[in-house]
C-alpha atoms as a PDB file:
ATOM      1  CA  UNK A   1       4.061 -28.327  25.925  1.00  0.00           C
ATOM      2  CA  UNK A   2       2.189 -30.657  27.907  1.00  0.00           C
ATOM      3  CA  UNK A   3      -1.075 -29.738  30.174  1.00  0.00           C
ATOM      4  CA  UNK A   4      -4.345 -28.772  28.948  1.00  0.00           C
ATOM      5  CA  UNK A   5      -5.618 -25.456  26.972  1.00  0.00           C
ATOM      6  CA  UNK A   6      -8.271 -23.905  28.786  1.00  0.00           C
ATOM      7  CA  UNK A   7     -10.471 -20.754  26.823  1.00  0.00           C
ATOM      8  CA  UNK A   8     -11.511 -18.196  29.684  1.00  0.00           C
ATOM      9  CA  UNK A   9     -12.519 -14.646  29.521  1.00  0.00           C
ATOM     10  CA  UNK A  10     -11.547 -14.688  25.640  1.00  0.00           C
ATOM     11  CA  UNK A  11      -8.084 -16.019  26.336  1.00  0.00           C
ATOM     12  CA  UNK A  12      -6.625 -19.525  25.950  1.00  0.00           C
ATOM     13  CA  UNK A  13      -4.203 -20.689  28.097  1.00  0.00           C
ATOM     14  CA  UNK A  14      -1.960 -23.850  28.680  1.00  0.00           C
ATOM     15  CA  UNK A  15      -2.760 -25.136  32.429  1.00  0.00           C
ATOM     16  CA  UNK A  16       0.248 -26.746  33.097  1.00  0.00           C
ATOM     17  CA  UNK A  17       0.437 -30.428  35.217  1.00  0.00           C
ATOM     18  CA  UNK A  18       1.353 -28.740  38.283  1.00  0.00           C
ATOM     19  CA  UNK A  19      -1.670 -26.754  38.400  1.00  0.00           C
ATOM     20  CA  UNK A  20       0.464 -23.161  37.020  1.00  0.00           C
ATOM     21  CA  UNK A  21      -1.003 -21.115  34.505  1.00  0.00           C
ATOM     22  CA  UNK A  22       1.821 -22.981  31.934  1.00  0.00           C
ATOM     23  CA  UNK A  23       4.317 -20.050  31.199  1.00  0.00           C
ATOM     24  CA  UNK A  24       5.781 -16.939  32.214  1.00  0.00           C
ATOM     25  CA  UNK A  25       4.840 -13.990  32.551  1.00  0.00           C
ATOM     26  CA  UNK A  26       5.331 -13.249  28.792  1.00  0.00           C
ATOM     27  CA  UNK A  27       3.129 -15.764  28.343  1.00  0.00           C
ATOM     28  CA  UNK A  28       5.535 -18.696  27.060  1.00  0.00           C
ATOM     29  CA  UNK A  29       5.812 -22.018  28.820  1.00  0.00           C
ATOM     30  CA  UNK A  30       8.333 -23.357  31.051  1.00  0.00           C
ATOM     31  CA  UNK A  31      10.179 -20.017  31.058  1.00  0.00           C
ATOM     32  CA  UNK A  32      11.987 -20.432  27.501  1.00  0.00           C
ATOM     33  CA  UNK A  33      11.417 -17.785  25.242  1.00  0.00           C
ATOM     34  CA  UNK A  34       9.872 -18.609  21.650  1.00  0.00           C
ATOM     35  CA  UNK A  35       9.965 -17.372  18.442  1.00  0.00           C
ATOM     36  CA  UNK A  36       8.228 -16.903  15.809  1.00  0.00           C
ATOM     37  CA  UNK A  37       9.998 -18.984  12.186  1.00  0.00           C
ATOM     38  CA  UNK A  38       9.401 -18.320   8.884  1.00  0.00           C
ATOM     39  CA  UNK A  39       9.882 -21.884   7.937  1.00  0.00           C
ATOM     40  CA  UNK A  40      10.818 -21.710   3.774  1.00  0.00           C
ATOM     41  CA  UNK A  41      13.402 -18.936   4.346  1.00  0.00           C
ATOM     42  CA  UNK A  42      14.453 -20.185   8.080  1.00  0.00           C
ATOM     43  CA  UNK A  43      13.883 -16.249   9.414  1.00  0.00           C
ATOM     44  CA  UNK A  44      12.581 -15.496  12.816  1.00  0.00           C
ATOM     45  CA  UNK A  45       9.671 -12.959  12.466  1.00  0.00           C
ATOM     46  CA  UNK A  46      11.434  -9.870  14.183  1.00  0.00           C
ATOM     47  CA  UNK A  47       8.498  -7.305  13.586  1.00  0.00           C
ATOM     48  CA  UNK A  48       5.110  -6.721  12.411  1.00  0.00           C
ATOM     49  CA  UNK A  49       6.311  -5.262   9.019  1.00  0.00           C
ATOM     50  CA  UNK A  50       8.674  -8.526   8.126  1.00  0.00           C
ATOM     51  CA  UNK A  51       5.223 -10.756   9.197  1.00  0.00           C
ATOM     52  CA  UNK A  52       3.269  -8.973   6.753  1.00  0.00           C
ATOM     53  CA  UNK A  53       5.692  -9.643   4.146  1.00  0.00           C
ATOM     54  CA  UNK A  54       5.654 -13.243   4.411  1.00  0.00           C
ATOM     55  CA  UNK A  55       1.955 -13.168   4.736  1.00  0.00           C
ATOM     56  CA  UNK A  56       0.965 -10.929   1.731  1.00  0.00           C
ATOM     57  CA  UNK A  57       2.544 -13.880  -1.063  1.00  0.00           C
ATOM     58  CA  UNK A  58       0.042 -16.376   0.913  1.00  0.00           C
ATOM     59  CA  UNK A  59      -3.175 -14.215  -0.035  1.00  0.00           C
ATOM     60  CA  UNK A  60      -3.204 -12.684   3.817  1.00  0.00           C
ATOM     61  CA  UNK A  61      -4.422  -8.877   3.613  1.00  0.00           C
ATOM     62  CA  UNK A  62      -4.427  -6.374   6.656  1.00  0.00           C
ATOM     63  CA  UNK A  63      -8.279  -6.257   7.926  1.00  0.00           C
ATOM     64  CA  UNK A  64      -9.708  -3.002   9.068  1.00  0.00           C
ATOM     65  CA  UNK A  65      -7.994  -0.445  11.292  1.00  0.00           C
ATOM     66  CA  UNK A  66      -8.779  -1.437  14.981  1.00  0.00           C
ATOM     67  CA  UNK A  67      -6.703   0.592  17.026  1.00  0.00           C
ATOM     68  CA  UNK A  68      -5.988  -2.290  19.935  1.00  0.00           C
ATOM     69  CA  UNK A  69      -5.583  -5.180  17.509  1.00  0.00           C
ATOM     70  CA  UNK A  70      -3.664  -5.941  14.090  1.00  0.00           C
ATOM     71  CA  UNK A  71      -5.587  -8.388  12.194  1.00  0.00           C
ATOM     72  CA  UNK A  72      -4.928 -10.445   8.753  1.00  0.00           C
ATOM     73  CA  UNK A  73      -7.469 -12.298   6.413  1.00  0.00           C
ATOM     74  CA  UNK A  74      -8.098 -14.297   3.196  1.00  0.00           C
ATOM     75  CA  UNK A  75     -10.267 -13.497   0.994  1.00  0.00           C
ATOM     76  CA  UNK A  76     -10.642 -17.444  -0.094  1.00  0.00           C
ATOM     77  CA  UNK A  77     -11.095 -18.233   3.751  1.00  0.00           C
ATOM     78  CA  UNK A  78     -12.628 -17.185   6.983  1.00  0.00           C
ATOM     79  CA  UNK A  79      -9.777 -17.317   8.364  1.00  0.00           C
ATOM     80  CA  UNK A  80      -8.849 -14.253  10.782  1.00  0.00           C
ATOM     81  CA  UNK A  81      -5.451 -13.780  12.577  1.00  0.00           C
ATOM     82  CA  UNK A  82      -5.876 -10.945  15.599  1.00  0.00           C
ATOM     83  CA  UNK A  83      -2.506  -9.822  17.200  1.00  0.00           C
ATOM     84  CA  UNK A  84      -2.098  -7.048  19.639  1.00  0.00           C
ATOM     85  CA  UNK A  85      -0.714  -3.793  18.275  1.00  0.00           C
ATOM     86  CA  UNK A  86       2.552  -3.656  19.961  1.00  0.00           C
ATOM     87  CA  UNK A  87       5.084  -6.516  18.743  1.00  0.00           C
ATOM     88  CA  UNK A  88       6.972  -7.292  21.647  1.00  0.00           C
ATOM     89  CA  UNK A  89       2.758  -8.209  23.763  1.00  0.00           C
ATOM     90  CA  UNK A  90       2.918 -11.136  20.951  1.00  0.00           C
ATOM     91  CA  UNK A  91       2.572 -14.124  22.854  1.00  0.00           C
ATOM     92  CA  UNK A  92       3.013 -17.917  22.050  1.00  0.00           C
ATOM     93  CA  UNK A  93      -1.029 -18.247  21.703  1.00  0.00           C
ATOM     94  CA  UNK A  94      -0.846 -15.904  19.235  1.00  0.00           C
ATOM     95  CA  UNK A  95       2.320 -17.313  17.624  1.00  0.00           C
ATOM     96  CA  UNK A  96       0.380 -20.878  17.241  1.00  0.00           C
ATOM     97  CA  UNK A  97      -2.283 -18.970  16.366  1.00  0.00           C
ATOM     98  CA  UNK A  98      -0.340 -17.986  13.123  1.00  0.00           C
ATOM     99  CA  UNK A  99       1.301 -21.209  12.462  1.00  0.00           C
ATOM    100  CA  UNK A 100      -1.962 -23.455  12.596  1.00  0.00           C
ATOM    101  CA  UNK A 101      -3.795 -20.431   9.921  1.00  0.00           C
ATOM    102  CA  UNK A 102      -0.654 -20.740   7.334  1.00  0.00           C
ATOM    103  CA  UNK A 103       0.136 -24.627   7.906  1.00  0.00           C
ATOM    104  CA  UNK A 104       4.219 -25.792   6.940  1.00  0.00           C
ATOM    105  CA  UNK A 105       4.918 -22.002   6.127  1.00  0.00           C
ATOM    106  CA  UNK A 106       5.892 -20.871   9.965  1.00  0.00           C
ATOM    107  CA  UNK A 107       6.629 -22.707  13.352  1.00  0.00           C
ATOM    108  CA  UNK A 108       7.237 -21.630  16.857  1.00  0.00           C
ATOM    109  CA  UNK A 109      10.884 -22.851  18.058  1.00  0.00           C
ATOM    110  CA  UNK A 110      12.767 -22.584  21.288  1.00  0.00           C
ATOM    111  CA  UNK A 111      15.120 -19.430  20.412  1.00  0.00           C
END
């Protein structure tokens, strides 16, 4: 993904090099749809419930009860993932999001 990620009104977003917002309007670049790997057991992540799964063995625990967001943390970290509510608004910002909190354990592929 080439351009430049720009943070506005609490959302990041790939500008593209022609000057586009970078993606779709899913939200994933160039118009090809990604998913969401679970790297070790090479499973795509097909729903909040499998996510959690893969997330509990790496210390992640479900954080409060916001009713617009789903959110994981460590304990040993301050790390927080946020993801909207509803599976199928996850976008690839959240998706990298993800992968960069829980390093060689998930990727985002082409699907």
């Amino acid at each position: 993904m080439s351009g430049v990620w720009v943070f506005k009104d609490g959302v990041v977003r790939c500008i593209g090099n022609n000057g586009g917002d970078g993606g779709d309007s899913s939200g994933n670049a160039n118009n090809k749809r990604k998913v969401l790997v679970h790297v070790p057991t090479n499973e795509t992540v097909t729903s909040y419930d499998m996510l959690e799964r893969k997330l509990a063995p790496l210390g992640w625990e479900r954080y409060l009860n916001d009713p617009d967001l789903l959110q994981f943390h460590q304990r040993s970290s301050v790390h927080l993932i946020s993801l909207p509510r509803d599976f199928s608004r996850l976008r690839l910002v959240h998706m990298y999001d993800i992968v960069v909190k829980t390093r060689n354990v998930f990727e985002v592929r082409d699907a």
